[in-house]
N, C-alpha and C. Protein backbone atom coordinates (compact mmCIF):
# COMPACT_ATOMS: atom_id res chain seq x y z
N UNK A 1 14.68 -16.55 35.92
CA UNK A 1 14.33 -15.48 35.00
C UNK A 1 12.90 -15.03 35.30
N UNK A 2 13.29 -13.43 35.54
CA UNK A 2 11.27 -13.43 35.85
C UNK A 2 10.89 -12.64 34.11
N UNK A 3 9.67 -13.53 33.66
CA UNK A 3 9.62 -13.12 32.70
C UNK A 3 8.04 -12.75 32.64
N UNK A 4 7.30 -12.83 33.49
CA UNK A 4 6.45 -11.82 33.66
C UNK A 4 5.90 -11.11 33.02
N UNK A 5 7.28 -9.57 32.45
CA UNK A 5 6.81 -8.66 31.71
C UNK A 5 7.30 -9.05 30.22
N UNK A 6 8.15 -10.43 30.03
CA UNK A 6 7.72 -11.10 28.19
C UNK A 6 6.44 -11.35 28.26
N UNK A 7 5.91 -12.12 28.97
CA UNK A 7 4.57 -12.73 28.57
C UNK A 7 3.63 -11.21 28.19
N UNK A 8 3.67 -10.70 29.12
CA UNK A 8 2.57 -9.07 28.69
C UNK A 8 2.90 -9.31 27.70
N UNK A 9 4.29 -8.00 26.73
CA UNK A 9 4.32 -7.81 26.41
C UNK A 9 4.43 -8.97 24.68
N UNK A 10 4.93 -10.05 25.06
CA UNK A 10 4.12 -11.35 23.84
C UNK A 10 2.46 -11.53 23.74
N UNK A 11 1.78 -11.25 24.99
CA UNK A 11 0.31 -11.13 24.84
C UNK A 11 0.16 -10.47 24.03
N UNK A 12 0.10 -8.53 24.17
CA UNK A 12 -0.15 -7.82 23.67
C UNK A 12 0.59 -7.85 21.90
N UNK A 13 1.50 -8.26 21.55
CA UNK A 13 2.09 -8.92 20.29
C UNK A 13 0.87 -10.09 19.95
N UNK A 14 0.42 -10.78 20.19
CA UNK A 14 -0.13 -11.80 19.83
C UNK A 14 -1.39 -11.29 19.69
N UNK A 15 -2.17 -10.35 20.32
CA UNK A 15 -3.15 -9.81 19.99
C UNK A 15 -3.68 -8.69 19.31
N UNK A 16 -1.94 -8.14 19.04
CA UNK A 16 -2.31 -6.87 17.53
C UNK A 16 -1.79 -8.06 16.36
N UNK A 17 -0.98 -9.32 16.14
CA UNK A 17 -1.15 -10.10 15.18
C UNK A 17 -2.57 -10.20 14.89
N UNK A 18 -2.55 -11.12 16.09
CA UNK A 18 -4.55 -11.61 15.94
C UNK A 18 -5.61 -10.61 15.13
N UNK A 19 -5.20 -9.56 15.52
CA UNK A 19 -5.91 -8.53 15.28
C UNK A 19 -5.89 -8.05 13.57
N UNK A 20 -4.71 -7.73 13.44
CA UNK A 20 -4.21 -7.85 11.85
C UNK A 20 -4.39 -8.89 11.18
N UNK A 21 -4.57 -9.85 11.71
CA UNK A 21 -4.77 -11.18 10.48
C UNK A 21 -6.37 -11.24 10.24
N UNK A 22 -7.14 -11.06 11.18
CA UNK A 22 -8.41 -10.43 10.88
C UNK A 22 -8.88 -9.31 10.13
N UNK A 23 -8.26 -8.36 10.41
CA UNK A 23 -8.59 -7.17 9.72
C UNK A 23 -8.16 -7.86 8.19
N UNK A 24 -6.89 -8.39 8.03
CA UNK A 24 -6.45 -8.31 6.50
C UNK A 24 -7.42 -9.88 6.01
N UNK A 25 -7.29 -10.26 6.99
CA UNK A 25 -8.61 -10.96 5.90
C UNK A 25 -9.81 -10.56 5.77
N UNK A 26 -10.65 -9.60 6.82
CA UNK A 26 -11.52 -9.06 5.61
C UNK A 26 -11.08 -8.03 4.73
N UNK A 27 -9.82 -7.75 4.70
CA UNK A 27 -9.85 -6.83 3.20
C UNK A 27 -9.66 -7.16 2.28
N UNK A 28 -9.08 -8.64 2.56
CA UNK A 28 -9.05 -9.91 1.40
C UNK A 28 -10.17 -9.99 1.27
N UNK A 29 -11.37 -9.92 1.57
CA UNK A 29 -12.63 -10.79 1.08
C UNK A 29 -13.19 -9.59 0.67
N UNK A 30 -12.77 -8.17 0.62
CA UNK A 30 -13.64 -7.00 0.98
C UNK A 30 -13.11 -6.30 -0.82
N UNK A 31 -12.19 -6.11 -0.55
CA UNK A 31 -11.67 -5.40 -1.67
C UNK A 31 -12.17 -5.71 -2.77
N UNK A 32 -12.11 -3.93 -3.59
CA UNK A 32 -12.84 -3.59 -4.92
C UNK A 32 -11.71 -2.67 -5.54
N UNK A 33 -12.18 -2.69 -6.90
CA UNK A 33 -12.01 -1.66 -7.44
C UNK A 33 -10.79 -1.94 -8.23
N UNK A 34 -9.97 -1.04 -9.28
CA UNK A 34 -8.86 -1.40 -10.45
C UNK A 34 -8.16 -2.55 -9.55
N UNK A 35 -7.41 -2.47 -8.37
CA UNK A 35 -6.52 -2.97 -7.97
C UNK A 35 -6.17 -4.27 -7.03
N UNK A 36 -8.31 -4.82 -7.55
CA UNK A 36 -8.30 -6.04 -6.87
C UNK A 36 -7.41 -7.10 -6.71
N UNK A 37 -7.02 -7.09 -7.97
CA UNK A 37 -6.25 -8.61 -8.27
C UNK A 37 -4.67 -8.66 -7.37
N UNK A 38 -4.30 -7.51 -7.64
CA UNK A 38 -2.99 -7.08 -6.76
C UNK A 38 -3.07 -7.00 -5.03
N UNK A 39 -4.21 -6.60 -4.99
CA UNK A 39 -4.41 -6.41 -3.18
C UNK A 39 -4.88 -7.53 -2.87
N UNK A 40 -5.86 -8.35 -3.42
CA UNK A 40 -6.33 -9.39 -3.26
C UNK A 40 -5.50 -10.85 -2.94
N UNK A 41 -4.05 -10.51 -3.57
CA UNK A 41 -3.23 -11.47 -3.72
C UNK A 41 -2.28 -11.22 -2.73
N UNK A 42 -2.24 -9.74 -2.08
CA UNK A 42 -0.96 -9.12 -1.06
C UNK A 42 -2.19 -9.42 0.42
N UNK A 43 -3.00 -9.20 0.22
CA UNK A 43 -3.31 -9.36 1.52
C UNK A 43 -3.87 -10.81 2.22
N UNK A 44 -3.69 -11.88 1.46
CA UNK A 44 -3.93 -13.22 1.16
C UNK A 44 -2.03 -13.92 1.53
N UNK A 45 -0.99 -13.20 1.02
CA UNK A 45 -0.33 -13.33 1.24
C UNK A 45 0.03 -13.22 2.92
N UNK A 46 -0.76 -11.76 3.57
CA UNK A 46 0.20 -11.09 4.70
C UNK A 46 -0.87 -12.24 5.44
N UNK A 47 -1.84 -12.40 5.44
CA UNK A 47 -2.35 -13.20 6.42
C UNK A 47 -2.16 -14.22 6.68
N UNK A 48 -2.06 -14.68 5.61
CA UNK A 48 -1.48 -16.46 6.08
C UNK A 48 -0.51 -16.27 6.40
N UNK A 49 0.32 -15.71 6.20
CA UNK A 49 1.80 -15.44 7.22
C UNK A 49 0.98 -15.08 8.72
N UNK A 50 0.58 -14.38 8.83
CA UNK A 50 -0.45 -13.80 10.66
C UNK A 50 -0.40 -15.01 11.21
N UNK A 51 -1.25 -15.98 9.87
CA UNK A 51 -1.62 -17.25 10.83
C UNK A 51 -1.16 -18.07 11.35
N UNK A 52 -0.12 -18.28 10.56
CA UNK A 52 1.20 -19.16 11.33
C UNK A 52 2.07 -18.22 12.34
N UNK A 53 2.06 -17.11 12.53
CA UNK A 53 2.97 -16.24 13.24
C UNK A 53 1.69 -16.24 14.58
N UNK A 54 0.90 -16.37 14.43
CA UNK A 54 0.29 -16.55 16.00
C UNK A 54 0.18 -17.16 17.15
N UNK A 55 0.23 -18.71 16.34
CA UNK A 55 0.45 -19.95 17.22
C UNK A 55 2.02 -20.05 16.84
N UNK A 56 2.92 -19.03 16.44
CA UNK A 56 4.08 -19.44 17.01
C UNK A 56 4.56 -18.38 18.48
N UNK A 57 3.77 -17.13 18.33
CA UNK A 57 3.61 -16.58 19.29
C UNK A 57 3.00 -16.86 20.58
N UNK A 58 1.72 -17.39 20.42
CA UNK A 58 0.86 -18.55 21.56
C UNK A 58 1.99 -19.22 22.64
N UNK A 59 2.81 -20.22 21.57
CA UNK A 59 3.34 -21.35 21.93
C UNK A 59 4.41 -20.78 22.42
N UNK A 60 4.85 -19.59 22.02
CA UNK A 60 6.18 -19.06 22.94
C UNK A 60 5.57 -18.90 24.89
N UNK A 61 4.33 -18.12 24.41
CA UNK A 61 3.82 -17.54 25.95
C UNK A 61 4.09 -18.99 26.63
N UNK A 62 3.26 -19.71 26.03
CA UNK A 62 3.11 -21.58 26.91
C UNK A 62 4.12 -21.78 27.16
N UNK A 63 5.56 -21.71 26.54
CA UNK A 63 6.65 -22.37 27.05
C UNK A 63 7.27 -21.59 27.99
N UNK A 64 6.97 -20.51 28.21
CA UNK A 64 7.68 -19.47 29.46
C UNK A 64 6.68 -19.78 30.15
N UNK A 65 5.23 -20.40 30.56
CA UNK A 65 4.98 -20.47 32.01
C UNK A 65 3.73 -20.06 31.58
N UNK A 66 3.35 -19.14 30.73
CA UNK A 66 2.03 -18.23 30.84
C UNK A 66 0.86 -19.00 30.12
N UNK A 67 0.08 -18.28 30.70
CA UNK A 67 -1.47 -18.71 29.76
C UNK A 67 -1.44 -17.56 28.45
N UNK A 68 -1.41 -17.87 27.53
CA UNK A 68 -1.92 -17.31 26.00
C UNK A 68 -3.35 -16.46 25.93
N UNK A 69 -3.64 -15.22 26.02
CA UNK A 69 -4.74 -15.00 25.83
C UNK A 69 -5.50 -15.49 24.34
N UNK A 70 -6.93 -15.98 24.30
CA UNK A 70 -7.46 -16.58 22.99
C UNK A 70 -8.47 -16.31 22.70
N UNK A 71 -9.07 -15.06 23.61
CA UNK A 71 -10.63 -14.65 23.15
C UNK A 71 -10.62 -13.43 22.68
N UNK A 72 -11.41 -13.14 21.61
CA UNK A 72 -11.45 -11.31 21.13
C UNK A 72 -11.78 -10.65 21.99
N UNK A 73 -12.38 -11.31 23.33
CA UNK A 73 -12.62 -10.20 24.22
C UNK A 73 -11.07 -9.38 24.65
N UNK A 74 -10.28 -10.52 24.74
CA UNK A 74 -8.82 -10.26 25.80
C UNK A 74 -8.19 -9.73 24.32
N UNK A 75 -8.19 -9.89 23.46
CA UNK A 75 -7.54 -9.23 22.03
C UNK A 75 -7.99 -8.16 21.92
N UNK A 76 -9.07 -7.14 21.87
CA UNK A 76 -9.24 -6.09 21.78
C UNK A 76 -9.16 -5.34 23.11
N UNK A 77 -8.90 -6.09 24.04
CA UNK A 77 -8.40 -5.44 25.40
C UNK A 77 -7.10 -5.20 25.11
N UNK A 78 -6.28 -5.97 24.88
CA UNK A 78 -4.60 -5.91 24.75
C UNK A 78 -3.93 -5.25 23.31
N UNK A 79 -4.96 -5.09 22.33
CA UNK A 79 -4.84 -4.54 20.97
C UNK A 79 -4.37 -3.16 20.70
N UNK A 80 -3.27 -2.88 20.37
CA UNK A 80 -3.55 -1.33 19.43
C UNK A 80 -4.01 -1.35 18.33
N UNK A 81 -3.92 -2.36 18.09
CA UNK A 81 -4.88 -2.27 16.38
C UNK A 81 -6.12 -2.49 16.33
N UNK A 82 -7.00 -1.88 15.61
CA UNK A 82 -8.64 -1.89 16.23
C UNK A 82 -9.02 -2.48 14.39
N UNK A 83 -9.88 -3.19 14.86
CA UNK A 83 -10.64 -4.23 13.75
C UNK A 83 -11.21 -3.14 12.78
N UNK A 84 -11.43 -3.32 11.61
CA UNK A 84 -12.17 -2.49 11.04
C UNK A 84 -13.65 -3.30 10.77
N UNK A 85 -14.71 -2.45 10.73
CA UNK A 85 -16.15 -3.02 10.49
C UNK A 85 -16.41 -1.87 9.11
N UNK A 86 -15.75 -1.27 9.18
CA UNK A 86 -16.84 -0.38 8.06
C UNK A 86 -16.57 -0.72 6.76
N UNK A 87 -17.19 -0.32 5.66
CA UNK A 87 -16.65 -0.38 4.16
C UNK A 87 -15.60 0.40 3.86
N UNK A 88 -14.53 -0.05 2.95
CA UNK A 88 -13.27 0.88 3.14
C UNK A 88 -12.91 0.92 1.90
N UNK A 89 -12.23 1.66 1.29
CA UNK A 89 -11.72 1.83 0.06
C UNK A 89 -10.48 1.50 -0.13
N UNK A 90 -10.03 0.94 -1.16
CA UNK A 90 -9.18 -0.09 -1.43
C UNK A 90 -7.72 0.51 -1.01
N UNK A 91 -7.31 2.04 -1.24
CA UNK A 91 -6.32 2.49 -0.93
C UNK A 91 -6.33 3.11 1.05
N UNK A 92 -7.46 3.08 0.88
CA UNK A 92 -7.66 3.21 2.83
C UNK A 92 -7.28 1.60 3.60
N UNK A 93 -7.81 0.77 2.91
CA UNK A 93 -7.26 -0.51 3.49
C UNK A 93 -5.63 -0.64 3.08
N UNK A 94 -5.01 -0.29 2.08
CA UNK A 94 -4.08 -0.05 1.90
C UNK A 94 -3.49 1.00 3.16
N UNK A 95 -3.70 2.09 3.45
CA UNK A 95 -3.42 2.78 4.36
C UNK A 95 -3.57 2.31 5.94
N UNK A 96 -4.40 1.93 6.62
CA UNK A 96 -4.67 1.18 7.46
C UNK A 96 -3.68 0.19 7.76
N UNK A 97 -3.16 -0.67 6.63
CA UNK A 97 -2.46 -1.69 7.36
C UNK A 97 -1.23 -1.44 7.11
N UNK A 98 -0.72 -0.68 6.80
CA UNK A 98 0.70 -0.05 6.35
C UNK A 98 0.57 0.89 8.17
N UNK A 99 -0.33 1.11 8.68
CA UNK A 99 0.12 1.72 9.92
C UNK A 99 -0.35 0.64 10.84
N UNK A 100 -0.92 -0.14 11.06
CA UNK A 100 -1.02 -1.60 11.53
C UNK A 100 0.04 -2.36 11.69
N UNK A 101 0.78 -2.32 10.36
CA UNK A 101 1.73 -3.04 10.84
C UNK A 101 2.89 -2.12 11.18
N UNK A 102 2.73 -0.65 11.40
CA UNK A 102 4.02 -0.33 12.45
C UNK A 102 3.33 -0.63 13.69
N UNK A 103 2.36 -0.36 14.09
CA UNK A 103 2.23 -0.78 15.40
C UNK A 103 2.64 -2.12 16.29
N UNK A 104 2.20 -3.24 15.12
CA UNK A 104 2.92 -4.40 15.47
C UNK A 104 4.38 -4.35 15.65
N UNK A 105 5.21 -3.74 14.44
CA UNK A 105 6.88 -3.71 14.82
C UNK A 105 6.87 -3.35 16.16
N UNK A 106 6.03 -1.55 16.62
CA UNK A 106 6.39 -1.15 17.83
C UNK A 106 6.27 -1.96 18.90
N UNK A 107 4.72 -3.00 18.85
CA UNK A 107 5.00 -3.80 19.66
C UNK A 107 6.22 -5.08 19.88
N UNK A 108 6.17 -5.81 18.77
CA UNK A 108 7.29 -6.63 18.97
C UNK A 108 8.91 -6.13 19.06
N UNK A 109 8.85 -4.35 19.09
CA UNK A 109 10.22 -3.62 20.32
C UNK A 109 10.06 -3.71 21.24
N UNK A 110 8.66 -3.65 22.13
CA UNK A 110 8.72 -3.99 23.49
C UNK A 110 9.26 -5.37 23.64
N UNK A 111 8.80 -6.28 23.55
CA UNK A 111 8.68 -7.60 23.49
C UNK A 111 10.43 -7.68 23.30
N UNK A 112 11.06 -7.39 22.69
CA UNK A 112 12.09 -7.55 22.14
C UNK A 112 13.32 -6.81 23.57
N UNK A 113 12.94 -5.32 23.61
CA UNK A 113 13.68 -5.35 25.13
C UNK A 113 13.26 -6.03 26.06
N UNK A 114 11.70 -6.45 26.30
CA UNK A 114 11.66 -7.29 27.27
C UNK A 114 12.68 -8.22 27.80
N UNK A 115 12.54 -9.41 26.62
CA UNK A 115 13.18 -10.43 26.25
C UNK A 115 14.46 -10.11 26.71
N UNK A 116 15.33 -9.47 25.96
CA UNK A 116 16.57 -8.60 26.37
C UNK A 116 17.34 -8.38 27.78
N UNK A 117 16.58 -7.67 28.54
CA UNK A 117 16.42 -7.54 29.77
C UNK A 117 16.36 -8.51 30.75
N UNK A 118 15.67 -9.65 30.10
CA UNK A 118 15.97 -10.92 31.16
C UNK A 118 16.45 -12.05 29.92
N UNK A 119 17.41 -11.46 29.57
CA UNK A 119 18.55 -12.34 28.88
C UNK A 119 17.47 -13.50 28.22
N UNK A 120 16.23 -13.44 27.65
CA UNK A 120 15.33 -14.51 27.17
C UNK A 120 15.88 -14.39 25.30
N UNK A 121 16.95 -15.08 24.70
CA UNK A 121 17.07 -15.07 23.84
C UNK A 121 15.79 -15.52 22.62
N UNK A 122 15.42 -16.52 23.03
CA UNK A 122 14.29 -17.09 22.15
C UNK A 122 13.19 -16.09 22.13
N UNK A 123 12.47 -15.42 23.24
CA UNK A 123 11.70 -14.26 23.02
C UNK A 123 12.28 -13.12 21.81
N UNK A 124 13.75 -12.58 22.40
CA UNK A 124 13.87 -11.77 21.82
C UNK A 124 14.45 -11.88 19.85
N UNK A 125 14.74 -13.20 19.72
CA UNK A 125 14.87 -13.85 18.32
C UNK A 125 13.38 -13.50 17.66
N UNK A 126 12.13 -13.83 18.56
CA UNK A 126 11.30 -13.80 17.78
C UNK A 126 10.68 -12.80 17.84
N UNK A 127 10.82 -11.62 18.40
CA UNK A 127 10.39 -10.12 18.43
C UNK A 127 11.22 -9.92 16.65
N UNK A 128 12.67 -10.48 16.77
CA UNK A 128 13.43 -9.94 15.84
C UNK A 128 12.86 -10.11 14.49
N UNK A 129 12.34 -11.40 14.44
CA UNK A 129 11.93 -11.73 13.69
C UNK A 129 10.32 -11.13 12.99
N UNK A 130 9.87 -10.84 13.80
CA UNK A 130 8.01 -10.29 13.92
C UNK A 130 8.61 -8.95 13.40
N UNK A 131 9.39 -7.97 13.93
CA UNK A 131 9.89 -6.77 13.59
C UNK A 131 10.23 -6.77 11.40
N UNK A 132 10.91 -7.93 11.49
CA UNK A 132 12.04 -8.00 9.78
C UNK A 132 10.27 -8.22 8.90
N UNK A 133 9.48 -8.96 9.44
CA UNK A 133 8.44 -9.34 8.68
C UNK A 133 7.11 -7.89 8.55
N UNK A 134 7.05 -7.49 9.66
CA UNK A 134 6.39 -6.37 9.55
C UNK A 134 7.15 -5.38 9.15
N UNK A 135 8.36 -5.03 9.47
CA UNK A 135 8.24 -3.73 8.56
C UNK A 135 8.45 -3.89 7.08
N UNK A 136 8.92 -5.05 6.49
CA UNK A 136 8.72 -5.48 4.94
C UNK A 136 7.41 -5.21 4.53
N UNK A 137 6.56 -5.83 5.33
CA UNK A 137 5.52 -5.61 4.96
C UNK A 137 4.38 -4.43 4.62
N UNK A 138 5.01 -3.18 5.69
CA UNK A 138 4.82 -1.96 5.46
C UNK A 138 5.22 -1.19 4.14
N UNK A 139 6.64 -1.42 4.19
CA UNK A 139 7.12 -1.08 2.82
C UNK A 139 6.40 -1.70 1.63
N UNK A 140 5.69 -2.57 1.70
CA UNK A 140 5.47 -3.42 0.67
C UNK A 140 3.69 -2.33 0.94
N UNK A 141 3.24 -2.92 1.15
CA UNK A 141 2.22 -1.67 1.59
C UNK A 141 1.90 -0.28 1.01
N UNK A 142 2.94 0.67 1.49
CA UNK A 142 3.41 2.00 1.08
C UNK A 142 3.59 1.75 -0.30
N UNK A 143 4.42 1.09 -1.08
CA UNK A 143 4.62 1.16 -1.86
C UNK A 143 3.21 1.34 -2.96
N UNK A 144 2.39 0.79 -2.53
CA UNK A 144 1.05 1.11 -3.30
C UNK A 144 0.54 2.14 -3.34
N UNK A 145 1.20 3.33 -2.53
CA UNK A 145 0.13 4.48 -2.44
C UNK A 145 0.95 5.78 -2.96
N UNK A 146 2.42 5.08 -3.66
CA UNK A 146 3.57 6.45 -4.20
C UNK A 146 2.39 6.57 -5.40
């Protein structure tokens, strides 16, 4: 099996996670305003989910052969999701990661035909899986801003 283009494309998955579990924890630590207690508790939620979904992503690359990228340098190289630094308003961080995490689904579709393509069931189980969790999570997201 040449799986080659899983590992990319699990890199680049592992480093818009990475990327999102950062961002949402500082909006966990960041957030103001009426709707602290509610965002405070959703985005506390989505991250610790990130965190365990990373090193299960890691540990996939390791078992197909590859090296895991693990530095923010190689994460914001491989990232569509870009960190936020600025001060943000509670419904912009709301907005932000409601399109964050489509990007992640889109990535874990690559990942997912990858997988596919060279018959790698376990890759593509866990694209399936990264996909059911992010886009819940979008919806869950959106839903704050009807």
């Amino acid at each position: 099996m040449d799986n080659q283009e899983i590992a990319t494309e699990a890199s680049r998955l592992l480093a818009d996670s990475y990327t999102l579990y950062l961002k949402t924890h500082n909006f966990h630590w960041n957030v103001t305003g009426p709707m602290f207690s509610t965002l405070h508790t959703l985005f506390e939620t989505e991250y610790l989910e990130l965190a365990l979904a990373v090193d299960e992503i890691a540990e996939r690359i390791r078992a197909i052969g590859h090296r895991a990228p693990a530095s923010y340098s190689e994460f914001v190289e491989l990232a569509k999701v870009k960190e936020s630094t600025d001060r943000v308003a509670a419904l912009d961080m709301v907005r932000e990661l409601a399109a964050d995490q489509d990007r992640v689904v889109e990535g874990a579709r690559l990942l997912f035909a990858a997988a596919e393509a060279a018959g790698d069931n376990v890759s593509a189980d866990l694209a399936v899986r990264r996909m059911d969790v992010h886009e819940k999570n979008a919806w869950m997201l959106r839903s704050h801003l009807e």
